[in-house]
N, C-alpha and C. Protein backbone atom coordinates (compact mmCIF):
# COMPACT_ATOMS: atom_id res chain seq x y z
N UNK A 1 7.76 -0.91 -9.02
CA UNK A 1 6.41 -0.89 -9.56
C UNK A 1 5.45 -0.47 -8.45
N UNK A 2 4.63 0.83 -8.73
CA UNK A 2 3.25 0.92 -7.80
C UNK A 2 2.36 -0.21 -8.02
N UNK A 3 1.65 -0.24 -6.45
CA UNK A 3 0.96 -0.96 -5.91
C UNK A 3 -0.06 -0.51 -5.17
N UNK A 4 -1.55 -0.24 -5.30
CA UNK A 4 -2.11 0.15 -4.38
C UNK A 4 -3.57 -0.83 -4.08
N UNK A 5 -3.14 -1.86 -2.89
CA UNK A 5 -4.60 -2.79 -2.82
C UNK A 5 -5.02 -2.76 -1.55
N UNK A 6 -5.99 -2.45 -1.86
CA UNK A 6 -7.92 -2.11 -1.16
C UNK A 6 -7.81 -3.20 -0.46
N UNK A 7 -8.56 -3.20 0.91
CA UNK A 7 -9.27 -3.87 1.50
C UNK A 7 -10.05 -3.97 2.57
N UNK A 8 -10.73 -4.92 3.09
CA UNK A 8 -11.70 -4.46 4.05
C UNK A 8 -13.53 -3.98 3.76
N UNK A 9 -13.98 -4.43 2.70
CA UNK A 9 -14.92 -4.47 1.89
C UNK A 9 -15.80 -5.97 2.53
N UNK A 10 -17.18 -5.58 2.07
CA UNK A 10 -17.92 -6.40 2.69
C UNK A 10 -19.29 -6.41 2.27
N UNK A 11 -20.08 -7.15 3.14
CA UNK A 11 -21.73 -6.99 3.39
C UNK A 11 -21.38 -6.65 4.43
N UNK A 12 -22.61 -5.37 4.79
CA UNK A 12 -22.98 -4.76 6.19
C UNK A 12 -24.62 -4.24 5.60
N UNK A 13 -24.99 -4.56 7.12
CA UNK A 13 -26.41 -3.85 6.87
C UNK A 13 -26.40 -2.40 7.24
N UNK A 14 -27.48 -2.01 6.68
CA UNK A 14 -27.63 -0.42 6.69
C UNK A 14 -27.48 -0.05 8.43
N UNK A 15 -26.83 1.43 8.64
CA UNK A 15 -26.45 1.41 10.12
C UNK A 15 -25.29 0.68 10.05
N UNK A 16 -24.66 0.14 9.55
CA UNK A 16 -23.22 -0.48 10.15
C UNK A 16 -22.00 -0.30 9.58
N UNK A 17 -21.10 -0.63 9.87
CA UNK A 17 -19.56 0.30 9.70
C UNK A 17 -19.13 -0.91 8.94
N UNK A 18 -17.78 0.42 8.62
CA UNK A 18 -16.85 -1.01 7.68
C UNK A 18 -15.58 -0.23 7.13
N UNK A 19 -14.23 -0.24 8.11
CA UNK A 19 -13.54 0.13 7.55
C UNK A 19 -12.21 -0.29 6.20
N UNK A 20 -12.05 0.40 5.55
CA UNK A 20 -11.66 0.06 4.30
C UNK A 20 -10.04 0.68 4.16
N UNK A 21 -9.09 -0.65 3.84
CA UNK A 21 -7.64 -0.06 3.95
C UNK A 21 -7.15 0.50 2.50
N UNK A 22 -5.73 0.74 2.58
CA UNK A 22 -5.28 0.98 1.24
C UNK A 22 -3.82 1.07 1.21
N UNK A 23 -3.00 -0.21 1.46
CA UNK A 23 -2.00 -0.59 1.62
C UNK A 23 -0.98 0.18 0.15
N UNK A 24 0.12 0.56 0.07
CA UNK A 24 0.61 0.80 -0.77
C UNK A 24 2.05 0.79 -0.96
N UNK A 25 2.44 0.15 -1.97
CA UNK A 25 4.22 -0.48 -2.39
C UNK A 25 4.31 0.41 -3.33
N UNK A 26 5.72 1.04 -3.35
CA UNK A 26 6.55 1.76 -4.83
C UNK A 26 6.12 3.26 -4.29
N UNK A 27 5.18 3.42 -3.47
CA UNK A 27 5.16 5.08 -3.32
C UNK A 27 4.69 5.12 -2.10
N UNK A 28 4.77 6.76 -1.74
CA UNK A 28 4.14 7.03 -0.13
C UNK A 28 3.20 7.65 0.06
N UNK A 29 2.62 7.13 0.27
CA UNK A 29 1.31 8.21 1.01
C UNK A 29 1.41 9.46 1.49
N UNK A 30 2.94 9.48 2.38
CA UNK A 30 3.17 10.68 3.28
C UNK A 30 3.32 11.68 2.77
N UNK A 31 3.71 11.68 1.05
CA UNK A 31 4.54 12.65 0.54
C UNK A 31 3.43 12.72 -1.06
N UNK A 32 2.53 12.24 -0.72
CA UNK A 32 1.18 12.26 -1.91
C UNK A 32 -0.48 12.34 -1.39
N UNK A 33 -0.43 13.58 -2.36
CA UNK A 33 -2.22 13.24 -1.99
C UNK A 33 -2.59 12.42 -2.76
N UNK A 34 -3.91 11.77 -1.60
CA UNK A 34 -4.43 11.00 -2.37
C UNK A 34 -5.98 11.13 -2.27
N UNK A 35 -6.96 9.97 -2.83
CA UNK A 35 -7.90 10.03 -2.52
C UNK A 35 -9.39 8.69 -2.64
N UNK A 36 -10.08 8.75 -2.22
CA UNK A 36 -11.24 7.28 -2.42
C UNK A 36 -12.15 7.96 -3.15
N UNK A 37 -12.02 7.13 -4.41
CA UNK A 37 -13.02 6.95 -4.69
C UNK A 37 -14.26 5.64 -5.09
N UNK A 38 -15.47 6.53 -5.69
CA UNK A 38 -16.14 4.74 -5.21
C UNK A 38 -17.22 4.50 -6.90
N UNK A 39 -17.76 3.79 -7.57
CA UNK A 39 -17.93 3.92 -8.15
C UNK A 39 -19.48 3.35 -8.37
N UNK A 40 -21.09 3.17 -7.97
CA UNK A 40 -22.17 1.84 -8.46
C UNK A 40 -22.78 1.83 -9.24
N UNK A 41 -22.83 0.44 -9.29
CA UNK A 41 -23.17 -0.14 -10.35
C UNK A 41 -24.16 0.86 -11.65
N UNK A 42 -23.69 0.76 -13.11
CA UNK A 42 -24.34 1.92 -13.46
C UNK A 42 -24.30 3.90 -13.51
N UNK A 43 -23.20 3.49 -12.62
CA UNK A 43 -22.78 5.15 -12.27
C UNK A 43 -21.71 5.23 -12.72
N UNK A 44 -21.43 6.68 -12.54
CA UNK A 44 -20.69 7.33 -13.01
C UNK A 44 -19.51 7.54 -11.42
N UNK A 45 -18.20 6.84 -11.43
CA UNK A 45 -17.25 7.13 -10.75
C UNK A 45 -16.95 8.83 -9.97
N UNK A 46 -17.20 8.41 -8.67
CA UNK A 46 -17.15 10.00 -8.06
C UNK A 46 -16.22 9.76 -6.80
N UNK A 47 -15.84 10.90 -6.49
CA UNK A 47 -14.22 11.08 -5.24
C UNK A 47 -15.51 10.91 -4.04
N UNK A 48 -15.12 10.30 -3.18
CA UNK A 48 -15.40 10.37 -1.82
C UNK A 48 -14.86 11.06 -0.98
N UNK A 49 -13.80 11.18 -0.56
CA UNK A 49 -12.86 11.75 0.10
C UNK A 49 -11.73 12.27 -0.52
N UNK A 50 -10.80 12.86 0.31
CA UNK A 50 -9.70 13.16 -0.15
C UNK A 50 -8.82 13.52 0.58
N UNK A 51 -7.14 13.40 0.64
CA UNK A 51 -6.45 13.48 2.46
C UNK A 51 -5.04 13.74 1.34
N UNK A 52 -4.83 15.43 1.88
CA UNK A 52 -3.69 15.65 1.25
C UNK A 52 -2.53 15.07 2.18
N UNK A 53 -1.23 15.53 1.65
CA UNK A 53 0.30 15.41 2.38
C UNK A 53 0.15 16.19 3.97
N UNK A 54 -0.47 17.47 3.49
CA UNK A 54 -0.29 17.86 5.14
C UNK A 54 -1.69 17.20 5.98
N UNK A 55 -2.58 16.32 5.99
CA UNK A 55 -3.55 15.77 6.53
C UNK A 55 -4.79 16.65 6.41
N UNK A 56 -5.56 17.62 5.39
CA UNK A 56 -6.13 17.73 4.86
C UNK A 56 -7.58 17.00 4.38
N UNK A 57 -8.13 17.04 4.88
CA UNK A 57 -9.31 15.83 4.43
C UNK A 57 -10.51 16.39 3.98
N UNK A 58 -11.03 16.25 3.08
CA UNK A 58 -11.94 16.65 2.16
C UNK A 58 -13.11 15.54 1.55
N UNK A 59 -14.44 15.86 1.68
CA UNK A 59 -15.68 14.83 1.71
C UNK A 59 -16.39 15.52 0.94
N UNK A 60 -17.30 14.57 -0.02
CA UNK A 60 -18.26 14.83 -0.93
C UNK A 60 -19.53 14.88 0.46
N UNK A 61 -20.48 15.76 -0.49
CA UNK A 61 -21.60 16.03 0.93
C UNK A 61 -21.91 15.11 1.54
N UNK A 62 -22.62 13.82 0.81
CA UNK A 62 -23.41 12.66 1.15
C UNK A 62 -22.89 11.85 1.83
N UNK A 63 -21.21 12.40 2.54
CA UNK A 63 -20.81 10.94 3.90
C UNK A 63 -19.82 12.00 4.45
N UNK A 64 -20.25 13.28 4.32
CA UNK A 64 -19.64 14.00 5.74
C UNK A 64 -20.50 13.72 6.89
N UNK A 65 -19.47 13.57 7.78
CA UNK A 65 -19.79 13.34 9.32
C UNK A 65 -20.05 11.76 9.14
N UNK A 66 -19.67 11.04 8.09
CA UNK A 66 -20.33 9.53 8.29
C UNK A 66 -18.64 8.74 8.00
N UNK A 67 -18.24 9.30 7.00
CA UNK A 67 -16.71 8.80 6.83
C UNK A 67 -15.45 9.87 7.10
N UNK A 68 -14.59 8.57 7.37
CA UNK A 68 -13.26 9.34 7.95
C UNK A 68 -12.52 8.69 7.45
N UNK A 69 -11.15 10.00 6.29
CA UNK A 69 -10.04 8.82 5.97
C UNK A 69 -8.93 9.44 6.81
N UNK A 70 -7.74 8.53 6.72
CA UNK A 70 -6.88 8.79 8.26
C UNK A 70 -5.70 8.24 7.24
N UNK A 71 -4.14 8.16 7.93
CA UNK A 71 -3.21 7.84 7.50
C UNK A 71 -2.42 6.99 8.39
N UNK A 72 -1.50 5.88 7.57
CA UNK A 72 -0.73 5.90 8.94
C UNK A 72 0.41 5.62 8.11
N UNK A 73 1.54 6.41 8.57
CA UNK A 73 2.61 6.79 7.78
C UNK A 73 3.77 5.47 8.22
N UNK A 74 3.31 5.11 9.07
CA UNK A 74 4.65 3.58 9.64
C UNK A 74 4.21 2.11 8.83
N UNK A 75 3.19 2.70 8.63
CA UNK A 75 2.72 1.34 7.49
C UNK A 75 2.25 1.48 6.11
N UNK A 76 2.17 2.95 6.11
CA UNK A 76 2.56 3.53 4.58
C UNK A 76 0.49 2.69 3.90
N UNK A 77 -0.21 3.12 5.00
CA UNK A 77 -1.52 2.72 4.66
C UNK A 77 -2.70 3.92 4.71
N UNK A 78 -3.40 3.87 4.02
CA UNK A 78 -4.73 5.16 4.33
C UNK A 78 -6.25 4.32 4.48
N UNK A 79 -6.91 4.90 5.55
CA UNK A 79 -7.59 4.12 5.82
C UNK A 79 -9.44 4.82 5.24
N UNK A 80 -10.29 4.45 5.14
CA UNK A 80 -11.74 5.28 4.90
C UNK A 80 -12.64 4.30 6.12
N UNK A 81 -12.42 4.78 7.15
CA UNK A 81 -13.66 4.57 7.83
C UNK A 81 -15.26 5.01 7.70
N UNK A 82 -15.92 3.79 7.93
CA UNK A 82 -17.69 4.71 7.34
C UNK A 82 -18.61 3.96 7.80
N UNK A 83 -18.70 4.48 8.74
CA UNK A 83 -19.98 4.39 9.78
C UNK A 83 -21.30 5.13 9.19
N UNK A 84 -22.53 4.30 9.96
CA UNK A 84 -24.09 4.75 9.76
C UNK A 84 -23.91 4.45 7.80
N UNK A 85 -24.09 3.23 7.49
CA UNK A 85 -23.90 3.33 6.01
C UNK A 85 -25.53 2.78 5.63
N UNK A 86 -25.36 3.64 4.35
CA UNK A 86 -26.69 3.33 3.58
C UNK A 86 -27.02 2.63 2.51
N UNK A 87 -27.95 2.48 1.86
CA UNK A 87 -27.48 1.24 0.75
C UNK A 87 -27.36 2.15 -0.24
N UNK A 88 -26.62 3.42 -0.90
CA UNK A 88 -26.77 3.98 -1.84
C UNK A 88 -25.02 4.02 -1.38
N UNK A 89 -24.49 3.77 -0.61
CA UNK A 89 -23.13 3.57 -0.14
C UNK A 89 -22.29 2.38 -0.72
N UNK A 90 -23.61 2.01 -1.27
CA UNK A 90 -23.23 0.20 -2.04
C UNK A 90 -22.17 0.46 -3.70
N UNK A 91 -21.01 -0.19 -3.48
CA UNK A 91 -20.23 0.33 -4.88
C UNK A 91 -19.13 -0.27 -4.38
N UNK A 92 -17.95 -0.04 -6.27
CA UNK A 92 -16.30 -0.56 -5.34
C UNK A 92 -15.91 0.68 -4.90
N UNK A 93 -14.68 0.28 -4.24
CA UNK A 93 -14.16 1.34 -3.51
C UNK A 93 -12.86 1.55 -4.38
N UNK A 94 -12.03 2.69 -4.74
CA UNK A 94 -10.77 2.52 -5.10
C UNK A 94 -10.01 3.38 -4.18
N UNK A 95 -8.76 3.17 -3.88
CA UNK A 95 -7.28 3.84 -3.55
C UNK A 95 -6.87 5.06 -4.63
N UNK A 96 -6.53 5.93 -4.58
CA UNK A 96 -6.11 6.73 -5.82
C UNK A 96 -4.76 7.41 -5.07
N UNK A 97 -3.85 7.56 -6.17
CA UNK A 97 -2.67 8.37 -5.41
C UNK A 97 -3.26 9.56 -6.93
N UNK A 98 -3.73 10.51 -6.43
CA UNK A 98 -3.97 11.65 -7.07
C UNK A 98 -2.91 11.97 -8.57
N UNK A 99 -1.64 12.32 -7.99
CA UNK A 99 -0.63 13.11 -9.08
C UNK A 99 -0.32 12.10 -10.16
N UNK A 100 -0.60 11.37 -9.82
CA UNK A 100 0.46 9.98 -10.78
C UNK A 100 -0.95 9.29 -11.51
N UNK A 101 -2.01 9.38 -10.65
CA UNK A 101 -3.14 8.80 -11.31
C UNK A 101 -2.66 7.25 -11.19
N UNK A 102 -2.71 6.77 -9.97
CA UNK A 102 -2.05 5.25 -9.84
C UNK A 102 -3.78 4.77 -8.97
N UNK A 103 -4.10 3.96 -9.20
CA UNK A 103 -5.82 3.06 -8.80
C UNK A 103 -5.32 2.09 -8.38
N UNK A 104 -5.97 1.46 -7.21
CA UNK A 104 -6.09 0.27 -7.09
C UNK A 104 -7.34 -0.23 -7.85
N UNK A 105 -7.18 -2.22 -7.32
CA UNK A 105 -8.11 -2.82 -8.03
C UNK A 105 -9.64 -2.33 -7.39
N UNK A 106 -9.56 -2.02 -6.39
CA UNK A 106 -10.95 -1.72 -5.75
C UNK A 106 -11.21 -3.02 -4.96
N UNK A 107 -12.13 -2.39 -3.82
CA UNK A 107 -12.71 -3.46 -3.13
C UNK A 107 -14.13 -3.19 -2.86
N UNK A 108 -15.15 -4.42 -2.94
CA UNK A 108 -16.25 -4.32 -3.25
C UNK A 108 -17.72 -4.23 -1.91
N UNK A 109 -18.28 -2.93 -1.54
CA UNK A 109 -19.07 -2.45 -0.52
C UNK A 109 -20.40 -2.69 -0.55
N UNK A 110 -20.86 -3.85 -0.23
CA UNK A 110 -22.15 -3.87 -0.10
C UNK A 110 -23.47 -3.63 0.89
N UNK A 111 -24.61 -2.51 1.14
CA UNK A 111 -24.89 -1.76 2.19
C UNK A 111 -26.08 -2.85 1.77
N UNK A 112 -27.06 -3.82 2.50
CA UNK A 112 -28.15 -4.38 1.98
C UNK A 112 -28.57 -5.06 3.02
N UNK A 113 -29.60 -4.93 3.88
CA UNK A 113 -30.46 -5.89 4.58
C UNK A 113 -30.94 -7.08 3.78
């Protein structure tokens, strides 16, 4: 059975980081693209990133140069680092393995002084 759970979600104030994991059982990362997406409150669900098989990484405009997703293939985890965050950054986060359409539960980002 796939498994893909989020974590690393928080309160941070605006300006501050918060990286976000994405542990995953039943499949590999190494050999799937995947991708984050994030969804707030009221909105409409949109891709954040995206990090193919060959390390590929791909960003919606509004957190290039601010987020970074990375891999690490010995722990079969993908990570979304995101620094300088804003409160429009505020939403859950999900795991996606692209082909299979497999989600995690999401983990929940709150940007708020």
């Amino acid at each position: 059975q796939v498994q893909l759970v989020e974590s690393g979600g928080g309160l941070v104030q605006p300006g501050g980081s918060l990286r976000l994991s994405c542990a995953a059982n039943g499949i590999r990362f190494s050999t799937n693209d995947m991708g984050w997406y994030r969804q707030a409150p009221g909105k409409e669900r949109e891709l954040v990133g995206s990090l193919t098989i060959g390390g590929t990484t791909t960003y919606r405009d509004s957190v290039k140069g601010r987020f970074t997703i990375s891999r690490d293939n010995a722990k079969n985890t993908v990570y979304l680092q995101m620094n300088s965050l804003k409160p429009e950054d505020t939403a859950v986060y999900y795991c996606v393995i692209v082909r299979f359409n497999y989600w995690g539960r999401g983990t929940q980002v709150t940007v708020s002084s």
